[in-house]
C-alpha atoms as a PDB file:
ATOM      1  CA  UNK A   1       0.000   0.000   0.000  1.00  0.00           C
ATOM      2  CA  UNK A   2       1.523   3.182  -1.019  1.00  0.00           C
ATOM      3  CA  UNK A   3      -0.459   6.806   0.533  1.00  0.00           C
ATOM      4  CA  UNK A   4      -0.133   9.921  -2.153  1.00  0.00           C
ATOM      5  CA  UNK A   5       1.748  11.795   0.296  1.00  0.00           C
ATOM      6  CA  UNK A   6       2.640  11.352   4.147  1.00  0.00           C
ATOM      7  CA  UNK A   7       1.104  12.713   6.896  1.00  0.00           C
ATOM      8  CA  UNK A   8      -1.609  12.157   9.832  1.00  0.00           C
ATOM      9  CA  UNK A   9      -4.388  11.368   7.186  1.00  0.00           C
ATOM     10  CA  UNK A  10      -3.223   8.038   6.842  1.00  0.00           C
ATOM     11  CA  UNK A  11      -3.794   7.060  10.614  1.00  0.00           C
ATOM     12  CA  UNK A  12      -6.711   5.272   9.665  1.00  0.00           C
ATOM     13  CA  UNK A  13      -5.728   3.704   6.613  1.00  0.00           C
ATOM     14  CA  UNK A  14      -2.430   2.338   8.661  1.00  0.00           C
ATOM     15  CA  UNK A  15      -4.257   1.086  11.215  1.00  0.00           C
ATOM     16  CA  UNK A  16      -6.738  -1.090   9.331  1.00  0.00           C
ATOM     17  CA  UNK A  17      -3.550  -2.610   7.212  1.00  0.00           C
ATOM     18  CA  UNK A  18      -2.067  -3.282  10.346  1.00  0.00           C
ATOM     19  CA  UNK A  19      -5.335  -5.052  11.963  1.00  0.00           C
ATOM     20  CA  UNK A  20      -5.414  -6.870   8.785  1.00  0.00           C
ATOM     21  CA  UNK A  21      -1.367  -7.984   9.244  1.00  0.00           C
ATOM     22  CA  UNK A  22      -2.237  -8.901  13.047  1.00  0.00           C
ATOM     23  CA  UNK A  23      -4.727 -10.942  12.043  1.00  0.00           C
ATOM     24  CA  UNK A  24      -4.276 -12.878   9.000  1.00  0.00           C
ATOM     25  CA  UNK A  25      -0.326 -13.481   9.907  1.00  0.00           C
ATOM     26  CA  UNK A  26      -0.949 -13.882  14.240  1.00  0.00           C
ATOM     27  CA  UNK A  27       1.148 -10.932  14.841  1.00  0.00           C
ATOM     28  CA  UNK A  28       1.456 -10.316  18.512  1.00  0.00           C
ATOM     29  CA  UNK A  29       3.390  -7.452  18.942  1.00  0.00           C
ATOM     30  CA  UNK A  30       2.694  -4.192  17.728  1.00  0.00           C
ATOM     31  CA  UNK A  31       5.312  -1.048  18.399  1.00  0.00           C
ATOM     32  CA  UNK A  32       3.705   2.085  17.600  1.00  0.00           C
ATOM     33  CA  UNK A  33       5.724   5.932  17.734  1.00  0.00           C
ATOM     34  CA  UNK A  34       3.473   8.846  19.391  1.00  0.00           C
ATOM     35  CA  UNK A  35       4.975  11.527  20.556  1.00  0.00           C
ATOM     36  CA  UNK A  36       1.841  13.249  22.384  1.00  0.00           C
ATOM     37  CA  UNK A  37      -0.275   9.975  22.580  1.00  0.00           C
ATOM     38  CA  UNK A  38      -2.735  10.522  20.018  1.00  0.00           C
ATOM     39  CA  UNK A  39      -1.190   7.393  17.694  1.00  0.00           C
ATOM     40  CA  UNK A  40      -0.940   4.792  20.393  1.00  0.00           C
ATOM     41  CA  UNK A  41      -4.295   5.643  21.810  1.00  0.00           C
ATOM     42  CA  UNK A  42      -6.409   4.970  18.394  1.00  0.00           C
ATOM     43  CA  UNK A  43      -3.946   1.613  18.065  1.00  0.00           C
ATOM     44  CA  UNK A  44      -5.552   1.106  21.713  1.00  0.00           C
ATOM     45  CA  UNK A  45      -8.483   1.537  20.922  1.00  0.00           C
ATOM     46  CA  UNK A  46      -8.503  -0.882  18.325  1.00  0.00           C
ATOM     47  CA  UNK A  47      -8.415  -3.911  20.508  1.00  0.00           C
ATOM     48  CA  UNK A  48      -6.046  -5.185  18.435  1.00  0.00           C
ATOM     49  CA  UNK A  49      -5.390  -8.220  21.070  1.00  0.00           C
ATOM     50  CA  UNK A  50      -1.809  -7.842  21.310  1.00  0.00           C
ATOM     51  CA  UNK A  51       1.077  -6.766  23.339  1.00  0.00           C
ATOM     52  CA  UNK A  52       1.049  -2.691  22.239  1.00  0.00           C
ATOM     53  CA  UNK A  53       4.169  -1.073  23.155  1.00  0.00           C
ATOM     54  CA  UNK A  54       3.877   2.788  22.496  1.00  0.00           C
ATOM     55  CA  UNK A  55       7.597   4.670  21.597  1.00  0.00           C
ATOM     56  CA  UNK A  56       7.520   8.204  22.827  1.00  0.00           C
ATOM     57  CA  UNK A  57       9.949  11.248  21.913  1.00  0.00           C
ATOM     58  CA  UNK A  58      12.878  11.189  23.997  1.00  0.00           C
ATOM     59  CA  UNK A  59      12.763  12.978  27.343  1.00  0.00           C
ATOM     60  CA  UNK A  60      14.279  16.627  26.574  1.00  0.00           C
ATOM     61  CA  UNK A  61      12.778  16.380  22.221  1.00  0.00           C
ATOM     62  CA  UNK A  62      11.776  19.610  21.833  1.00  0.00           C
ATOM     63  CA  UNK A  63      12.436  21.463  25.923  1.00  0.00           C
ATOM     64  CA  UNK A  64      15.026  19.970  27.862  1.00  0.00           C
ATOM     65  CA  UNK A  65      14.112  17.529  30.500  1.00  0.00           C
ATOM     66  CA  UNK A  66      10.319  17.380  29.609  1.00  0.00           C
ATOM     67  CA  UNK A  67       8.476  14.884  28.392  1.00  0.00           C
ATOM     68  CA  UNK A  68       6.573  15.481  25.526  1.00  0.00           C
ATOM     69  CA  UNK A  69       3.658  12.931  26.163  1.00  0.00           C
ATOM     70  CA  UNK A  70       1.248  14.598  28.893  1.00  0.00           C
ATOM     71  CA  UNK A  71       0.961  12.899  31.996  1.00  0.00           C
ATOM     72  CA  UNK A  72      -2.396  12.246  32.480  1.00  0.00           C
ATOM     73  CA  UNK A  73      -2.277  10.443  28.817  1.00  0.00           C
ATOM     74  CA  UNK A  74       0.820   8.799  29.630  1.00  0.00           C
ATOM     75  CA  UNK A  75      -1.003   7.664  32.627  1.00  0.00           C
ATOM     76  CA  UNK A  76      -4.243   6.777  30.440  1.00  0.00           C
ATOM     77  CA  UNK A  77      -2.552   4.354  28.216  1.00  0.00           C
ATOM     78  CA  UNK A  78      -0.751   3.024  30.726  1.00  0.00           C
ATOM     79  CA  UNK A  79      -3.186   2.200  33.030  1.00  0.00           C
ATOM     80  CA  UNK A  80      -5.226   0.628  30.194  1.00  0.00           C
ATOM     81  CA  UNK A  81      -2.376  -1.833  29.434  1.00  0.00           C
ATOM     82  CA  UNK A  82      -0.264   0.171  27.080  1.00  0.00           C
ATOM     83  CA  UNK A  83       3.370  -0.083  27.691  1.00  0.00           C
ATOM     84  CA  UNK A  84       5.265   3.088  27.172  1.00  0.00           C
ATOM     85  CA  UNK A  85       8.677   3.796  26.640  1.00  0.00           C
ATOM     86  CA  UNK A  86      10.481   6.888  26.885  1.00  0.00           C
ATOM     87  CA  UNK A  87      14.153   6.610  26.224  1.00  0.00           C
ATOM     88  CA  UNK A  88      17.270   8.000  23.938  1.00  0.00           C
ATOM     89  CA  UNK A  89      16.563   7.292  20.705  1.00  0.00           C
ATOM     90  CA  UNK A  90      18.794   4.661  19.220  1.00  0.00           C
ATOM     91  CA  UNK A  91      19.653   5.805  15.614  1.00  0.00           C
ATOM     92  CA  UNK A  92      20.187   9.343  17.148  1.00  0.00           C
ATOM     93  CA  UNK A  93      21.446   9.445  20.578  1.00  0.00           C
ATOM     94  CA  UNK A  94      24.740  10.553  21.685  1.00  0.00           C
ATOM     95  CA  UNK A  95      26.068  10.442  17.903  1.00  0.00           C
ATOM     96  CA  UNK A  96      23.687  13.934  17.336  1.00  0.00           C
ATOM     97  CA  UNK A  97      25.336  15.618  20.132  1.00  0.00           C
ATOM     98  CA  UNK A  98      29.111  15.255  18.700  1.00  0.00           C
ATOM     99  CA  UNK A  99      27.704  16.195  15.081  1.00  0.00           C
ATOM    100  CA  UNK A 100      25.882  19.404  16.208  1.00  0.00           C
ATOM    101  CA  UNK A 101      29.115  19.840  18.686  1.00  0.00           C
ATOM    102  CA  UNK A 102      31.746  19.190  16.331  1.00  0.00           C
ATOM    103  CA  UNK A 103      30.378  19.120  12.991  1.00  0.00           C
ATOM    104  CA  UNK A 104      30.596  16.080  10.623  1.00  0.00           C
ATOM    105  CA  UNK A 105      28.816  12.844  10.241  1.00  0.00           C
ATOM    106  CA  UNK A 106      28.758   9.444  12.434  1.00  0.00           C
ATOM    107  CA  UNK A 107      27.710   6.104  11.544  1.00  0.00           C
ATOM    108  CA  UNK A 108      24.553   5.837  13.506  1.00  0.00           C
ATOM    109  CA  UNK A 109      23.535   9.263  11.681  1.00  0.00           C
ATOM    110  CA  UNK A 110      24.422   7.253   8.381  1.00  0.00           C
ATOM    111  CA  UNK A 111      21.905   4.324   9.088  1.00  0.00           C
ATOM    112  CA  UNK A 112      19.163   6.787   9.927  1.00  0.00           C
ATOM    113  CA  UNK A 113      19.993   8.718   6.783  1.00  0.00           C
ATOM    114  CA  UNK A 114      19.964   5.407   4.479  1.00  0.00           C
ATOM    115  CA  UNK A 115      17.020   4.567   6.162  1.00  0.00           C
ATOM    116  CA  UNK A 116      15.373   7.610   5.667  1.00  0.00           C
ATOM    117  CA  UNK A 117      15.627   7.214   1.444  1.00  0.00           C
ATOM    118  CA  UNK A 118      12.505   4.427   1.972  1.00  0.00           C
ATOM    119  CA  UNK A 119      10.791   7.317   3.552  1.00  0.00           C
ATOM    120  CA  UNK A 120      10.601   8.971   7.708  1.00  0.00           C
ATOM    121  CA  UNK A 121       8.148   6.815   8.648  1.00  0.00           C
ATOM    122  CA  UNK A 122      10.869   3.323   7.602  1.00  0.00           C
ATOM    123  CA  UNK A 123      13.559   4.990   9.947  1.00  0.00           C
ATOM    124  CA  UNK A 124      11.007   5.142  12.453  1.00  0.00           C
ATOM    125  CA  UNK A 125       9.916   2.020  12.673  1.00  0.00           C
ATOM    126  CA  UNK A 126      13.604   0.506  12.603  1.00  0.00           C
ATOM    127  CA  UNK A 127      14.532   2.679  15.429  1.00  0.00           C
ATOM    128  CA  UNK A 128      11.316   2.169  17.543  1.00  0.00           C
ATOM    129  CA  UNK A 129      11.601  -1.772  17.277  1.00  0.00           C
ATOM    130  CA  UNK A 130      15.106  -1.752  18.475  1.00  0.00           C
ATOM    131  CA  UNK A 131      13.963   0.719  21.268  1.00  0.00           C
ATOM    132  CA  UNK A 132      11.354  -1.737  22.470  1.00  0.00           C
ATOM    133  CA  UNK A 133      13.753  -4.959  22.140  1.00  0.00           C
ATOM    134  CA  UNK A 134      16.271  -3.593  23.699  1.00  0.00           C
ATOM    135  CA  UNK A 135      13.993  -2.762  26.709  1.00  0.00           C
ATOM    136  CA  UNK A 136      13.011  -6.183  26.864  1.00  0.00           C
ATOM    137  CA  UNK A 137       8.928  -4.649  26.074  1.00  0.00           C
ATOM    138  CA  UNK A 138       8.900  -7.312  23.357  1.00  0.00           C
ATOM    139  CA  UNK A 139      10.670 -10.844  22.900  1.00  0.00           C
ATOM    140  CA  UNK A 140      13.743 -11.412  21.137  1.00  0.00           C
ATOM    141  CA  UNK A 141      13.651 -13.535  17.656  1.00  0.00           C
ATOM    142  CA  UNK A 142      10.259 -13.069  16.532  1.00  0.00           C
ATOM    143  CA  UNK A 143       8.158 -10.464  13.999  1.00  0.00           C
ATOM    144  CA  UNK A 144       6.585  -7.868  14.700  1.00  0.00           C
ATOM    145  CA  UNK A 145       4.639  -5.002  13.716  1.00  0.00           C
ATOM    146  CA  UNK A 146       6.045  -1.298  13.549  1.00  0.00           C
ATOM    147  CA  UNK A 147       4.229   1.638  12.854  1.00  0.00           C
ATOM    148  CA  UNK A 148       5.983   4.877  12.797  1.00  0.00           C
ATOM    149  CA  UNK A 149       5.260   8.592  10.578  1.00  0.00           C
ATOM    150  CA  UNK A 150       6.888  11.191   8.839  1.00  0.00           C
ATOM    151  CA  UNK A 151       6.126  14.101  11.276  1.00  0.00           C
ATOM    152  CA  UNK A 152       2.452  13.485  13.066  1.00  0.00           C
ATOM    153  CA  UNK A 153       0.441  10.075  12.703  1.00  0.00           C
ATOM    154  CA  UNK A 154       1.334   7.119  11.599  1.00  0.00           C
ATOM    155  CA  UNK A 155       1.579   6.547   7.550  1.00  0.00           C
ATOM    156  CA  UNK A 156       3.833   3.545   7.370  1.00  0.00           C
ATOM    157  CA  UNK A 157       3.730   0.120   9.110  1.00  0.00           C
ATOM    158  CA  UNK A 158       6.316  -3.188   8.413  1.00  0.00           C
ATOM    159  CA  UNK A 159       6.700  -6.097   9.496  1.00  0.00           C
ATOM    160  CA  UNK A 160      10.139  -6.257  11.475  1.00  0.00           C
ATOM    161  CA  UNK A 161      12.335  -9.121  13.197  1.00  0.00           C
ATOM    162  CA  UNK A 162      14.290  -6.703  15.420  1.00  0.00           C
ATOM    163  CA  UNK A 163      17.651  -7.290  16.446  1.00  0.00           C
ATOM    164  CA  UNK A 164      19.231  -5.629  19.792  1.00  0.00           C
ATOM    165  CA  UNK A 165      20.985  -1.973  18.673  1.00  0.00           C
ATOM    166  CA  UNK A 166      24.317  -3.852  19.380  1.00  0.00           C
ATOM    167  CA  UNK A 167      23.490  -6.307  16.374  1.00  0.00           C
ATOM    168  CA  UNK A 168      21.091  -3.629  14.901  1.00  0.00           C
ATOM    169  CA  UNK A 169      22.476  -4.955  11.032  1.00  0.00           C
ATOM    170  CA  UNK A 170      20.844  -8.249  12.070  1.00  0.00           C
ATOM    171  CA  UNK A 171      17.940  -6.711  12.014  1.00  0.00           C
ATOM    172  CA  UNK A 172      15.120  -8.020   9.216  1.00  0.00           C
ATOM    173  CA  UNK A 173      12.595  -6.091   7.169  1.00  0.00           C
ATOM    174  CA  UNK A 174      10.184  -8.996   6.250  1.00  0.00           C
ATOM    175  CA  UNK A 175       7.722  -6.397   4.870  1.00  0.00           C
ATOM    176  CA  UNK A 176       6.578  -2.925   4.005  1.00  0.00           C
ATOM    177  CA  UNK A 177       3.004  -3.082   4.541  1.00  0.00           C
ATOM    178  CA  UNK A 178       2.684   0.357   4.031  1.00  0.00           C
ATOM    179  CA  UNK A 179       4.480   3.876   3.010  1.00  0.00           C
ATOM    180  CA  UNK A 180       3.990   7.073   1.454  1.00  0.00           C
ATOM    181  CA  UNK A 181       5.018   6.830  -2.169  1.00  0.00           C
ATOM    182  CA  UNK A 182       8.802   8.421  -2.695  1.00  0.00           C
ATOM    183  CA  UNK A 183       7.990  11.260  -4.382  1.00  0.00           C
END
């Protein structure tokens, strides 16, 4: 499934592809990115049936050392069986810092870049999977679902075997489900 353009109109469309993947394929592990909540809470209320593992922005994203999520819907989701996590981000991390220190470009940056040429949303859900593995929020060695976005929403969704950041290259793309087109 390819969307004309990315963006937070394609919620929707991602989820039912993604209820479609869970079911037909016994998926049962979805990772979804949501920076204020909004994402995670319309995967909740999907009753998908599986273990949903909401990815937020990193503590200090956009105001150092706040959380970007509100409380109360942090509490909300998690309360209702969501897991969250909040935590650096693995394909940015400590590698940002020296490049907007000293100037230049660092590995991790490089993945996240070559990533980024199948679209934001593909980075995303790389990174996010990693995030949740290597939090032990999902088990190790089996497929799962991502869903991640190019700025708000979700607009792409794969199916992922994730490997732990310090293998991160033994990590699998089984499938796009879906993307915005590359245009």
């Amino acid at each position: 499934m390819y969307w004309e353009k990315p963006g937070k109109q394609n919620t929707e469309k991602t989820l039912e592809v993604v209820k479609k993947a869970v079911k037909e394929r016994s998926i049962k592990h979805v990772i979804v990115a949501s920076s204020e909540g909004d994402t995670v809470k319309k995967f909740r209320d999907a009753n998908l049936g599986i273990n949903l593992v909401g990815v937020t922005h990193v503590a200090g994203f956009k105001v150092p050392g706040e959380i970007q999520m509100p409380e109360d819907i942090r509490q909300d989701l998690i309360n209702s069986g969501v897991k969250l996590l909040t935590t650096t981000h693995v394909l940015s991390g400590a590698e940002r810092g020296m490049s907007r220190k000293f100037g230049g470009v660092y590995p991790v940056e490089i993945i996240a870049n070559t990533l980024r040429m199948l679209g934001q949303g593909t980075k995303v859900c790389v990174e996010i999977s990693v995030m949740a593995l290597d939090a032990g929020l999902i088990p190790y060695g089996e497929d799962i679902i991502a869903v991640g976005g190019s700025s708000e929403g979700a607009d792409t969704a794969v199916i992922i075997r994730p490997s732990h950041a310090s293998n991160i290259f033994d990590t699998w793309i089984s499938e796009i489900l879906c993307k915005p087109a590359n245009k």
